[in-house]
Protein backbone atom coordinates (compact mmCIF):
# COMPACT_ATOMS: atom_id res chain seq x y z
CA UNK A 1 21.05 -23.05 -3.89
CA UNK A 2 23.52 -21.53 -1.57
CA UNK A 3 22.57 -21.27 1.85
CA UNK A 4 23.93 -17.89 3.17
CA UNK A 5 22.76 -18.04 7.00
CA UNK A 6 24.94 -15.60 7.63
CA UNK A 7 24.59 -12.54 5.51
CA UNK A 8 23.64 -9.38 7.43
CA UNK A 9 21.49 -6.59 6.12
CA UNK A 10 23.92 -5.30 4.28
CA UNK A 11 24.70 -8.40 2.72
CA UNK A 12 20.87 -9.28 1.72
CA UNK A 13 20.58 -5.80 0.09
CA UNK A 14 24.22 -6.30 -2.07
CA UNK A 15 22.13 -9.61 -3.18
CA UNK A 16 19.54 -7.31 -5.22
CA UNK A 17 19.59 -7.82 -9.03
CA UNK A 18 18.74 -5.42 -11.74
CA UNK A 19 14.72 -6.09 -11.43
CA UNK A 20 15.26 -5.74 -7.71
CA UNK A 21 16.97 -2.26 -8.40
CA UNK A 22 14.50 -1.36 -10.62
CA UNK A 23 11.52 -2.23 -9.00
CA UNK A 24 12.86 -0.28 -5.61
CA UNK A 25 13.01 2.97 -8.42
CA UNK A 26 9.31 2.35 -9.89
CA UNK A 27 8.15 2.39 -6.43
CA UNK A 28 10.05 5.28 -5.34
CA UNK A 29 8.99 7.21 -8.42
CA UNK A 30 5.16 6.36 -7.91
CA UNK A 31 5.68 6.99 -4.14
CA UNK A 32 6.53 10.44 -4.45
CA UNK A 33 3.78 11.17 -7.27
CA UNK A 34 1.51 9.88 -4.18
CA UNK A 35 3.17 11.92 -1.46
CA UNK A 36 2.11 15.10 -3.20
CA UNK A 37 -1.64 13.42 -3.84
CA UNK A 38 -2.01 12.36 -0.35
CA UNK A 39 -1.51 16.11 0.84
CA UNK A 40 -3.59 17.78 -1.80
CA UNK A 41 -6.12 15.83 -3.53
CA UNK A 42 -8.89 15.86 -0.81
CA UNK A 43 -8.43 19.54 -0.58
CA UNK A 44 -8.50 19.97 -3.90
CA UNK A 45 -12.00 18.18 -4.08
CA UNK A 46 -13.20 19.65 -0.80
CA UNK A 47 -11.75 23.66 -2.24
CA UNK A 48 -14.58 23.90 -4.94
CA UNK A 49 -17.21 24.18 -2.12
CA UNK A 50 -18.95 21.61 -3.94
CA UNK A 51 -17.81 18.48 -2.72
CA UNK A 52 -18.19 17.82 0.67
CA UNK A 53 -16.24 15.32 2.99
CA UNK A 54 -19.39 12.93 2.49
CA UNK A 55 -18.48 13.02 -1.00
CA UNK A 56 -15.30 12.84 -0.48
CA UNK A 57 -15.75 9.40 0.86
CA UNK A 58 -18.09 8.07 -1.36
CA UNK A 59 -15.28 8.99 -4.06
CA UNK A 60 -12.71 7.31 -2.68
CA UNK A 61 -14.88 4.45 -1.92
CA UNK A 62 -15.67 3.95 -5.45
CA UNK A 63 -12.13 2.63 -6.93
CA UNK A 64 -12.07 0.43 -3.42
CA UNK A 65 -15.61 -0.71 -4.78
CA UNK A 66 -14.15 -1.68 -8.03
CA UNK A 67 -11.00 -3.03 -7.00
CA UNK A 68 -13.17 -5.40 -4.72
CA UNK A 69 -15.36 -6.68 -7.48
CA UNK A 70 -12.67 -7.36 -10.10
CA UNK A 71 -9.67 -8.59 -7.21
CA UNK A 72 -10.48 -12.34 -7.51
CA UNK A 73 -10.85 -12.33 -11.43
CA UNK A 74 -7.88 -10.62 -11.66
CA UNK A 75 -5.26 -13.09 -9.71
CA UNK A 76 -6.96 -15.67 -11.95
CA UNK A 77 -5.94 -13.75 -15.18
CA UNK A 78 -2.09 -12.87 -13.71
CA UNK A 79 -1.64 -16.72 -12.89
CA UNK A 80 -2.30 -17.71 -16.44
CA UNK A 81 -0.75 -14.14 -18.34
CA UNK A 82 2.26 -12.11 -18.16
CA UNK A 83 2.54 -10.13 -14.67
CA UNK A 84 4.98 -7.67 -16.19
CA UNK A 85 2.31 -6.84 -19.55
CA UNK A 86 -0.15 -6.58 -16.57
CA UNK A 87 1.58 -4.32 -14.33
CA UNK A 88 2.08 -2.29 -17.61
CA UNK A 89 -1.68 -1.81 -19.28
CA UNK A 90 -2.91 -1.41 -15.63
CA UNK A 91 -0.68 1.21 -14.82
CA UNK A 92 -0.95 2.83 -18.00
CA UNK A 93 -4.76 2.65 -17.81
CA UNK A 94 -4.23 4.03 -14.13
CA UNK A 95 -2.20 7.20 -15.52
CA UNK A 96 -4.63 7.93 -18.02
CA UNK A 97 -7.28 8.05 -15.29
CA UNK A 98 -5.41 9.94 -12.78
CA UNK A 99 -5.07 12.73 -15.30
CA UNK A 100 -8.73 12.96 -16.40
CA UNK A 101 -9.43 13.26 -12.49
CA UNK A 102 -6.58 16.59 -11.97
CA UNK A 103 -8.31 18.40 -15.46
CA UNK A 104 -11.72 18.35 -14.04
CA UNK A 105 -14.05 18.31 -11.11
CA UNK A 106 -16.62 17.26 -12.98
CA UNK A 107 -18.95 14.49 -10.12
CA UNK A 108 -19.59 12.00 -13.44
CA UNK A 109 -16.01 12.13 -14.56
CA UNK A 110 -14.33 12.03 -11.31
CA UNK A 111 -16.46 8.71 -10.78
CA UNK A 112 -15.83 7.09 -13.93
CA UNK A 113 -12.47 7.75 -13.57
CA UNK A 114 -12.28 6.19 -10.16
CA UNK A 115 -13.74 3.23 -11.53
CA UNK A 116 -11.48 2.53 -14.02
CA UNK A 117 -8.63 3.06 -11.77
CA UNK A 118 -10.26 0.54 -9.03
CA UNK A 119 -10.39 -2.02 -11.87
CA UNK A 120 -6.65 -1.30 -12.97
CA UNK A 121 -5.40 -1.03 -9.93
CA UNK A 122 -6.65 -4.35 -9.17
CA UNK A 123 -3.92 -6.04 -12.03
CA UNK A 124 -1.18 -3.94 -10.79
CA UNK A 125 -1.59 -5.14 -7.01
CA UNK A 126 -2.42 -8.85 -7.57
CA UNK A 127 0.55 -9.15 -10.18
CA UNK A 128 3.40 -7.30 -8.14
CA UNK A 129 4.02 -9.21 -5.23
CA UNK A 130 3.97 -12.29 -7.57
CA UNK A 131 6.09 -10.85 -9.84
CA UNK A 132 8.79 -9.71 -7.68
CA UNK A 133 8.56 -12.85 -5.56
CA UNK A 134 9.17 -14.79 -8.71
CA UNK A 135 12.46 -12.11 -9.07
CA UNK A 136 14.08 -12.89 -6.03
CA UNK A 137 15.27 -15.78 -3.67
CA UNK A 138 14.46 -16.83 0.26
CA UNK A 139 17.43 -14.51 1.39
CA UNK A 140 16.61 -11.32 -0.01
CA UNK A 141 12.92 -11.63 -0.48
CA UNK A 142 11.84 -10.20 2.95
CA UNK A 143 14.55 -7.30 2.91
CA UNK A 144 13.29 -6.85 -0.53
CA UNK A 145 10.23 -5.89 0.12
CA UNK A 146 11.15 -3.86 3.40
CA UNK A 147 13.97 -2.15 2.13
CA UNK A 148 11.88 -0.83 -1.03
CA UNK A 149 9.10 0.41 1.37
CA UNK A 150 11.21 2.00 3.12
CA UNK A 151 12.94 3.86 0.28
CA UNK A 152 9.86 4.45 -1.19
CA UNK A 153 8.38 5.64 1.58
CA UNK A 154 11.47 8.32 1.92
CA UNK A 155 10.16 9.32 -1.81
CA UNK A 156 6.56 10.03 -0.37
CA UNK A 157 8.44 12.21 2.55
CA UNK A 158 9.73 14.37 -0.87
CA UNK A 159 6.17 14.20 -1.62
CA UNK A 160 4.68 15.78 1.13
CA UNK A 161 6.65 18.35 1.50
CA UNK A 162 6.04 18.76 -2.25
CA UNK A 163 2.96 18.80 -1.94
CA UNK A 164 2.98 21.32 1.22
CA UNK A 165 4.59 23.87 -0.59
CA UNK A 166 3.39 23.85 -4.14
CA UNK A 167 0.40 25.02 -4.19
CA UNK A 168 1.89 28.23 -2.60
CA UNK A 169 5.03 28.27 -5.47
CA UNK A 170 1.95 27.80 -8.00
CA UNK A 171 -0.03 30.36 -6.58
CA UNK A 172 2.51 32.87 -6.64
CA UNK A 173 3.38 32.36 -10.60
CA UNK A 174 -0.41 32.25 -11.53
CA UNK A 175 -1.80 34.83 -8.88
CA UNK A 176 -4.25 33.17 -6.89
CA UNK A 177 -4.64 32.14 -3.15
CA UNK A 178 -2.22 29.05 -2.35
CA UNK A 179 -5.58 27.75 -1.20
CA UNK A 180 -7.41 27.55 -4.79
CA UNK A 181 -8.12 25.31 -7.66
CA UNK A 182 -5.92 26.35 -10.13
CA UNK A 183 -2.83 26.16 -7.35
CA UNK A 184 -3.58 22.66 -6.63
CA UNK A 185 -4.51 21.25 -9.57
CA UNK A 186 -1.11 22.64 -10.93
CA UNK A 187 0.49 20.82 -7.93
CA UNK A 188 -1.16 18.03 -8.93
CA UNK A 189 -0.65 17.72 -12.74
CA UNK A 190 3.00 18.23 -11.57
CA UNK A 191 2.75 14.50 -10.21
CA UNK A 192 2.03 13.11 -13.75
CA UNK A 193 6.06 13.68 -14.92
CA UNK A 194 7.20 10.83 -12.07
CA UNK A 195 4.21 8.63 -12.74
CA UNK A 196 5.59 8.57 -16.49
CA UNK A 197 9.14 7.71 -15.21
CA UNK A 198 7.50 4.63 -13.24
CA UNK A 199 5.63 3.24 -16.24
CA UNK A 200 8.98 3.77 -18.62
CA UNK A 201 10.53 1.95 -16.21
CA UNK A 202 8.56 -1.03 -15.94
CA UNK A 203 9.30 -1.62 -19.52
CA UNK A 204 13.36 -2.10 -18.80
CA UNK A 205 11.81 -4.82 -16.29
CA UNK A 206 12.89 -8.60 -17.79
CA UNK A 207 9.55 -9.81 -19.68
CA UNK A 208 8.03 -13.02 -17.90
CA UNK A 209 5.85 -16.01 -18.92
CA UNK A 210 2.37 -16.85 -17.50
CA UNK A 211 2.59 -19.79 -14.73
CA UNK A 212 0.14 -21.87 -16.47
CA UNK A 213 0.10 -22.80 -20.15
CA UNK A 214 -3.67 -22.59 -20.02
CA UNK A 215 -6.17 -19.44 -20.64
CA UNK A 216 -8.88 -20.97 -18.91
CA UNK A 217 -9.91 -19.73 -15.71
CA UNK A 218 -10.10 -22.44 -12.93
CA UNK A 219 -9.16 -22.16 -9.10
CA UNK A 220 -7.69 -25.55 -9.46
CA UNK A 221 -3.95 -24.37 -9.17
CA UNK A 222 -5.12 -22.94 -5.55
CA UNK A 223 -4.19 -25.63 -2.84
CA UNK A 224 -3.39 -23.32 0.37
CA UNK A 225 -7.58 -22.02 0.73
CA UNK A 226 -7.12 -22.55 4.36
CA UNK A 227 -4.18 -20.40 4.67
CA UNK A 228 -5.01 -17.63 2.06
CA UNK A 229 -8.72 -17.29 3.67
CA UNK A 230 -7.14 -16.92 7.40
CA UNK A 231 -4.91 -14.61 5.85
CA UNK A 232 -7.53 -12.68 4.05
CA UNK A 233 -9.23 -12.57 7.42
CA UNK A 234 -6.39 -10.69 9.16
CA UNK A 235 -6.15 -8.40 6.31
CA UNK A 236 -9.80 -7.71 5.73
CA UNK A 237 -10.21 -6.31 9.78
CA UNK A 238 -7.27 -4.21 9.58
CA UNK A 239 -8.69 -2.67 6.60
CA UNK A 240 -12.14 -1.76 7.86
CA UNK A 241 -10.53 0.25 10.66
CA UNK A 242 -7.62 1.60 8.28
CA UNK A 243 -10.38 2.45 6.00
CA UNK A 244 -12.33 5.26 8.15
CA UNK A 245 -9.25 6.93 9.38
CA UNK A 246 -6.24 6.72 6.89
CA UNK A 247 -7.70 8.27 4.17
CA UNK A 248 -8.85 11.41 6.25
CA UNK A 249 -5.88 12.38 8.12
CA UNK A 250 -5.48 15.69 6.24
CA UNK A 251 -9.08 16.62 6.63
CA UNK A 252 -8.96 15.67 10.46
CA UNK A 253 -5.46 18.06 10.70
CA UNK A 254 -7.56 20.84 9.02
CA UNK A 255 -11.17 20.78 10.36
CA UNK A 256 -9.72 19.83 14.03
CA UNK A 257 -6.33 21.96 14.42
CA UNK A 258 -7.11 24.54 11.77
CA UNK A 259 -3.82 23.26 9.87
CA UNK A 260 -2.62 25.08 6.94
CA UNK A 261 -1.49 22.95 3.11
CA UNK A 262 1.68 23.94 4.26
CA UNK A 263 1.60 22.14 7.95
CA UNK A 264 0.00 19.44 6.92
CA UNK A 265 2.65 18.53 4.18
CA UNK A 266 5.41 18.98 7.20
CA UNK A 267 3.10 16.97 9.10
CA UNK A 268 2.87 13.97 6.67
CA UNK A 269 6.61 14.73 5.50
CA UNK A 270 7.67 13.75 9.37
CA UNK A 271 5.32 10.62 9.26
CA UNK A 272 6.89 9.15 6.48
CA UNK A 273 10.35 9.83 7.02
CA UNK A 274 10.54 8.05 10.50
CA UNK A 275 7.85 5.76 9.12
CA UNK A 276 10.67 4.68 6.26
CA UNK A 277 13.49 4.13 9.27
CA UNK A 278 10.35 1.37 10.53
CA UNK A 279 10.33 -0.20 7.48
CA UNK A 280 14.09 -0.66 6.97
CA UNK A 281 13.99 -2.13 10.95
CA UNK A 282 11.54 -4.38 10.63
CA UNK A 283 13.19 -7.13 8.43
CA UNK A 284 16.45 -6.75 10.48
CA UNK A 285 14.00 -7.60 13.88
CA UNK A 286 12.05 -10.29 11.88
CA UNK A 287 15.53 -12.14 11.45
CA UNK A 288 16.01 -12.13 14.94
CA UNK A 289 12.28 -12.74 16.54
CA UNK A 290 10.62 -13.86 13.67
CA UNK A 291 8.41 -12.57 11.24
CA UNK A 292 4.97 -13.11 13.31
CA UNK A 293 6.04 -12.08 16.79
CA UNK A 294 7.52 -8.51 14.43
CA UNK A 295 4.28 -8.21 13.35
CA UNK A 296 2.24 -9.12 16.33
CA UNK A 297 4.73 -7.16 18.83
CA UNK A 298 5.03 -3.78 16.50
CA UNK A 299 1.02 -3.55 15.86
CA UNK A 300 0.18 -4.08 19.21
CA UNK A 301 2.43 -1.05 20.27
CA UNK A 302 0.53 0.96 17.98
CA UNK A 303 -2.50 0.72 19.60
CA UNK A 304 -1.98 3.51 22.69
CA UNK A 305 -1.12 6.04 19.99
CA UNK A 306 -3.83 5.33 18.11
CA UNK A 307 -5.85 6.43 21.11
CA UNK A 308 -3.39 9.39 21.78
CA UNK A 309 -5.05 11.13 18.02
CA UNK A 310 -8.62 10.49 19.54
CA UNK A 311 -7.75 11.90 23.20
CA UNK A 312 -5.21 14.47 21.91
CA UNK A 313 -6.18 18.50 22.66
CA UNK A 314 -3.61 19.83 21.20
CA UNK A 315 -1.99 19.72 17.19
CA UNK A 316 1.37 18.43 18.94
CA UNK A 317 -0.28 15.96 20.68
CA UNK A 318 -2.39 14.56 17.63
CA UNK A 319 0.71 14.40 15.59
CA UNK A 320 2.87 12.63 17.88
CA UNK A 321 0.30 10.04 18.25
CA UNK A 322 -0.08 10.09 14.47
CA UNK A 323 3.35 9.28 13.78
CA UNK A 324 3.98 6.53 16.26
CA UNK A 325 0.85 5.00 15.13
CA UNK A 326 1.82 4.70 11.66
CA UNK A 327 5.35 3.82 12.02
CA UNK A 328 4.73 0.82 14.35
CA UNK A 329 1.14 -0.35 12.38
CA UNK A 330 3.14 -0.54 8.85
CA UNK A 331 6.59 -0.85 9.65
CA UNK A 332 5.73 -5.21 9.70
CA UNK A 333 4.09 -4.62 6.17
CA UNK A 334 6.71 -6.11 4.34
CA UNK A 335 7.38 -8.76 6.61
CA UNK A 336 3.79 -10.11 6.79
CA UNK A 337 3.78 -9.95 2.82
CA UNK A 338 6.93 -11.78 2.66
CA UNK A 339 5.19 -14.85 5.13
CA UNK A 340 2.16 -14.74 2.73
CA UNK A 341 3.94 -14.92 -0.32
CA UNK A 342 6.55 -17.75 1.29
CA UNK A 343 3.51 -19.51 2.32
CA UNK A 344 1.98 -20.27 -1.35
CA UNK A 345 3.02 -21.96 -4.56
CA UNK A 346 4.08 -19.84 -7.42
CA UNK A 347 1.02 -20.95 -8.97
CA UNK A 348 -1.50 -19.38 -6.77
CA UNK A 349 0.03 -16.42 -5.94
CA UNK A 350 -1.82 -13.70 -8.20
CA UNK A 351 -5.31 -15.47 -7.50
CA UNK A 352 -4.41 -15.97 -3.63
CA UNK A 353 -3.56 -11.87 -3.58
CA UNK A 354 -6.24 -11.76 -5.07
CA UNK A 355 -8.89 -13.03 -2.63
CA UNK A 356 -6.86 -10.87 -0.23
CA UNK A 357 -7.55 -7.45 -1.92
CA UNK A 358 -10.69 -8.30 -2.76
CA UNK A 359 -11.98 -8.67 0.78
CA UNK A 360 -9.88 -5.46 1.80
CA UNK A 361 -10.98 -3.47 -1.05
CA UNK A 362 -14.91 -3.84 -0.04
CA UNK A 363 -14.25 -3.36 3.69
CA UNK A 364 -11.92 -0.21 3.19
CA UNK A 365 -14.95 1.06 0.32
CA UNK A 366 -17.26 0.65 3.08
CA UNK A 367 -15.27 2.10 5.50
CA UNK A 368 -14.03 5.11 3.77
CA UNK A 369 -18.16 6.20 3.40
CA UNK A 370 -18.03 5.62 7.07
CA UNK A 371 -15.36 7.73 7.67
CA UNK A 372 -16.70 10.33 5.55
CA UNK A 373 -19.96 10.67 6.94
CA UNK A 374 -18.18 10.74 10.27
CA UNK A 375 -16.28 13.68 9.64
CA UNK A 376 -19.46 15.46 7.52
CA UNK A 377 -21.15 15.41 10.70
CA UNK A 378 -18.47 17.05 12.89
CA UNK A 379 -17.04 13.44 14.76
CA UNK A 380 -13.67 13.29 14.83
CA UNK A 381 -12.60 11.81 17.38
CA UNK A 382 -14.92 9.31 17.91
CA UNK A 383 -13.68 6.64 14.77
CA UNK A 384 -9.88 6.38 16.13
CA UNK A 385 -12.12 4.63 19.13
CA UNK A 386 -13.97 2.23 17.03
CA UNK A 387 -10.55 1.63 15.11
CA UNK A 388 -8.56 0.59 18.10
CA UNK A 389 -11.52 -2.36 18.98
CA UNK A 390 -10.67 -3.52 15.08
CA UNK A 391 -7.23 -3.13 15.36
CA UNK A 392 -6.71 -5.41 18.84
CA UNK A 393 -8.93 -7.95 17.23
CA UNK A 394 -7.01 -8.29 14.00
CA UNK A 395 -3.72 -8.44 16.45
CA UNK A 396 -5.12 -11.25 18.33
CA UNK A 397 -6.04 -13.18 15.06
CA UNK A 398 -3.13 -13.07 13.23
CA UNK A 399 -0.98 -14.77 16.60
CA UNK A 400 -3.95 -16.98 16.75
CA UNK A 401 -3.82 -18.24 12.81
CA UNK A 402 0.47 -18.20 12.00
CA UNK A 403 1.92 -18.55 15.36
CA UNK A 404 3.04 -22.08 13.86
CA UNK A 405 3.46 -20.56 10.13
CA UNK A 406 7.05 -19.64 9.99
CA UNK A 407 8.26 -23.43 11.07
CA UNK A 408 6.09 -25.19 8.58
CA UNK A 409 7.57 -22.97 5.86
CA UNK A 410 10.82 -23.61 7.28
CA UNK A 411 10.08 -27.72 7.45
CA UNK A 412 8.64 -27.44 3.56
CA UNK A 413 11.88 -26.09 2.44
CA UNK A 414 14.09 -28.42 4.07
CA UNK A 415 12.09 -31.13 1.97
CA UNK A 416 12.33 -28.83 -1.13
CA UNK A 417 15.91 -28.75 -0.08
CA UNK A 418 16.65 -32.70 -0.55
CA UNK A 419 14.00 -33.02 -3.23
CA UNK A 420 15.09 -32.71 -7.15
CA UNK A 421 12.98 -30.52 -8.76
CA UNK A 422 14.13 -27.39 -5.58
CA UNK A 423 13.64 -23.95 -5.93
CA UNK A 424 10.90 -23.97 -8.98
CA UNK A 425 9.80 -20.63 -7.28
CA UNK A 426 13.09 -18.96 -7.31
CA UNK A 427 14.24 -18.70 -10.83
CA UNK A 428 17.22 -16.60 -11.56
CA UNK A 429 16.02 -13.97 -13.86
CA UNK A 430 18.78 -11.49 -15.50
C-alpha cells in the first residue's frame, strides 16, 4: 500500500471510488426522505387527537425495542452473508413498512409496522459500516464517513425545510388546514420517491462475499470482546440521554414556544446545515489532535448548551442552544465510528456493531417512553437536566477506555505493514 501522509482533505476526498460516491448519494437520498419525517411525522401522529405524546413514545420505542432484540443475531448473519443483499432486503422491507405507516393511523398497524422496521433496520445498520469499511482504505476511511454525514446531513437541511413548507403547499391544492391529516400525510408519502432512489441505488453498489465460508452461527470470529463491550458502554449512555430528548425536539418547539410546522422546519433546517459544516470539520481536527481528544473535546463543549434548551425563556434562546448542542455532540460521529471500525478485524465487524446497537437500541426504547411520558405530563425542561448528568459521564468514559486506542491501532499496522499477508481488510473493490 502507498502511504500518502501527506494528502490534505481535499486529497482524501479525490481518493473516493465509485462505491464511495455512491454510498455518499444513498445516504443523501435517504437523508432528505428523513429530513421531511423528522419535521412531520410526530405531528402527524399527535394531529388525529388520538395519539398522545405518551403514545408517541411508546411508538417510537417499539422499532428501538426490536432493533435491540434482533442487533446481536443480526451482525452474526452479515459476518457469514452478503452485506450488500442485506442492506438491500432490509431496506426494501424498511420501505414497505414506512409506507403502510403514512396510509394509516391505524394503533395495530402503526405497531406492526414499527416492528418490522426495528428488525430491518437492524441488517441495514450492522452491515453498513462493515460494508463500506471493507470499500475503502486507512486514508480515506475517516473522511469517508465524515464527509458523507456531512453531505447527507445538508440533504436532511432540504428536508426540513421540505418538510416545513409542505404541508402548507398540500393544503392549499387539497383545501384543508396546513395543520391536518391529509396535508401531512401527503408531505409524507412525498418522501417515498427518494427512499426508492436510495434502494435503486444500492443495487449499482459492487456485490460482495460473506467473510466466512460458514452458515453457522458462532461468536468465535470475535477476538476484540474487551474493546467492543467498552465501546458498547460509551455508546449505550449516550443513547439513554439522546433517547428522551432527540426524538422530541419538535414537540418541545411546539408545546413550549407555540412553534408553527413552518418554524420548526426553519428551525431544524438551521440545525442541520451548520450541523453538516461540523461534520466536514471534524475529520480535518481528528488529523491534527486525534480522533479521541475530537471526540472527547467537541462533546464536552456541548454540554453548556445542552443546559442553555433547559434554562432557555425564550424560542431564540432554546434554538441557539439547540443548534450548538447538536453540532458539537455529532459532529465526532464519524470519527468515533472510524476508531471502532479501525479497531476490529474484518471478521467481527457486523457482529461487533452489532452488540453496539443492540445495547443502544434498548436504552434509547426505554428512553424514548421516558421522554414521552415526560412531555405527556407537561415537563419539559426538566429531561435536558437528567441528560447532561448522562452525557458528562459517557464523556469521561470514553477518555477513560481509548485514551491509548489510537497508538495501538497505529503499532498493529506498522506490524501489518512488514507482515505478508497486509491489508486483508482493505481490498480494492471496482
Amino acid at each position: 500500500m502507498t502511504d500518502t501522509p501527506k494528502l490534505g482533505y481535499i486529497g482524501k476526498i479525490r481518493l473516493f471510488k465509485r462505491d464511495a460516491r455512491l454510498y455518499i448519494v444513498i445516504m443523501s437520498t435517504s437523508a432528505f426522505a428523513n429530513g421531511i419525517n423528522s419535521v412531520v411525522f410526530n405531528l402527524y401522529l399527535e394531529g388525529d387527537g388520538i395519539h398522545s405524546a405518551d403514545f408517541i413514545g411508546f411508538f417510537l420505542s417499539i422499532s428501538m425495542f426490536a432493533t435491540a432484540g434482533i442487533s446481536f443475531i443480526a451482525g452474526l448473519v452479515t459476518d457469514r452473508s452478503s452485506r450488500k443483499q442485506i442492506i438491500l432486503l432490509a431496506n426494501l422491507i424498511s420501505f414497505i413498512c414506512v409506507a403502510i405507516q403514512y396510509l394509516t393511523l391505524d394503533s395495530l398497524a402503526l405497531v406492526s409496522s414499527a416492528v418490522l422496521i426495528g428488525l430491518s433496520g437492524a441488517f441495514s445498520q450492522v452491515a453498513w459500516s462493515p460494508y463500506i469499511t471493507d470499500l475503502s482504505t486507512d486514508e480515506e476511511r475517516a473522511h469517508l464517513f465524515g464527509f458523507s454525514q456531512g453531505i447527507a446531513l445538508l440533504a436532511v437541511f432540504a428536508g426540513n425545510l421540505f418538510g416545513g413548507f409542505l404541508p402548507g403547499l398540500f393544503s392549499s391544492i387539497l383545501g384543508v388546514l396546513p395543520e391536518s391529516i391529509p396535508a401531512y400525510r401527503l408531505t409524507l408519502l412525498f418522501t417515498l420517491i427518494p427512499s426508492l432512489i436510495s434502494l435503486f441505488l444500492i443495487i449499482l453498489m459492487s456485490s460482495d462475499t460473506p467473510t466466512s465460508s460458514t452458515t453457522q452461527l458462532s461468536i468465535k470470529n470475535v477476538t476484540n470482546w474487551s474493546f467492543i463491550g467498552k465501546y458498547a458502554t460509551t455508546v449505550t449512555t449516550v443513547g439513554l440521554g439522546a433517547g428522551v430528548i432527540v426524538m422530541f425536539f419538535n414537540l418541545f418547539f411546539k408545546y413550549q414556544f407555540s412553534a408553527s410546522s413552518e418554524l420548526i422546519g426553519i428551525i431544524f433546517g438551521i440545525n442541520t446545515i451548520i450541523l453538516s459544516s461540523g461534520n466536514f470539520i471534524a475529520p480535518w481536527l481528528a488529523d491534527r489532535i486525534g480522533k479521541v481528544k475530537t471526540v472527547v473535546f467537541t462533546e464536552a463543549l456541548s454540554i453548556p448548551f445542552l443546559l442553555m434548551i433547559g434554562l432557555a425563556d425564550s424560542l431564540p434562546l432554546a434554538v441557539t442552544g439547540y443548534v450548538a448542542r447538536s453540532v458539537l455532540m455529532n459532529m465526532s460521529g464519524p470519527v468515533s465510528n472510524a476508531l471502532f471500525m479501525e479497531g476490529l478485524t474484518k471478521e467481527e465487524r457486523a457482529t461487533a456493531v452489532g452488540v453496539v446497537r443492540t445495547g443502544d437500541s434498548l436504552v434509547r426504547g426505554i428512553a424514548a417512553n421516558i421522554g414521552g411520558w415526560l412531555l405527556a405530563m407537561g415537563l419539559y425542561r426538566i429531561p435536558y437536566f437528567l441528560v447532561a448528568g448522562l452525557y458528562v459521564l459517557a464523556i469521561i468514559l470514553f477518555y477513560t477506555f481509548f485514551k491509548n486506542k489510537e497508538r495501538e491501532i497505529q503499532i498493529r499496522k506498522e506490524v501489518e505493514l512488514i507482515t505478508p499477508k497486509k491489508v486483508e481488510h482493505a481490498p480494492d473493490i471496482t
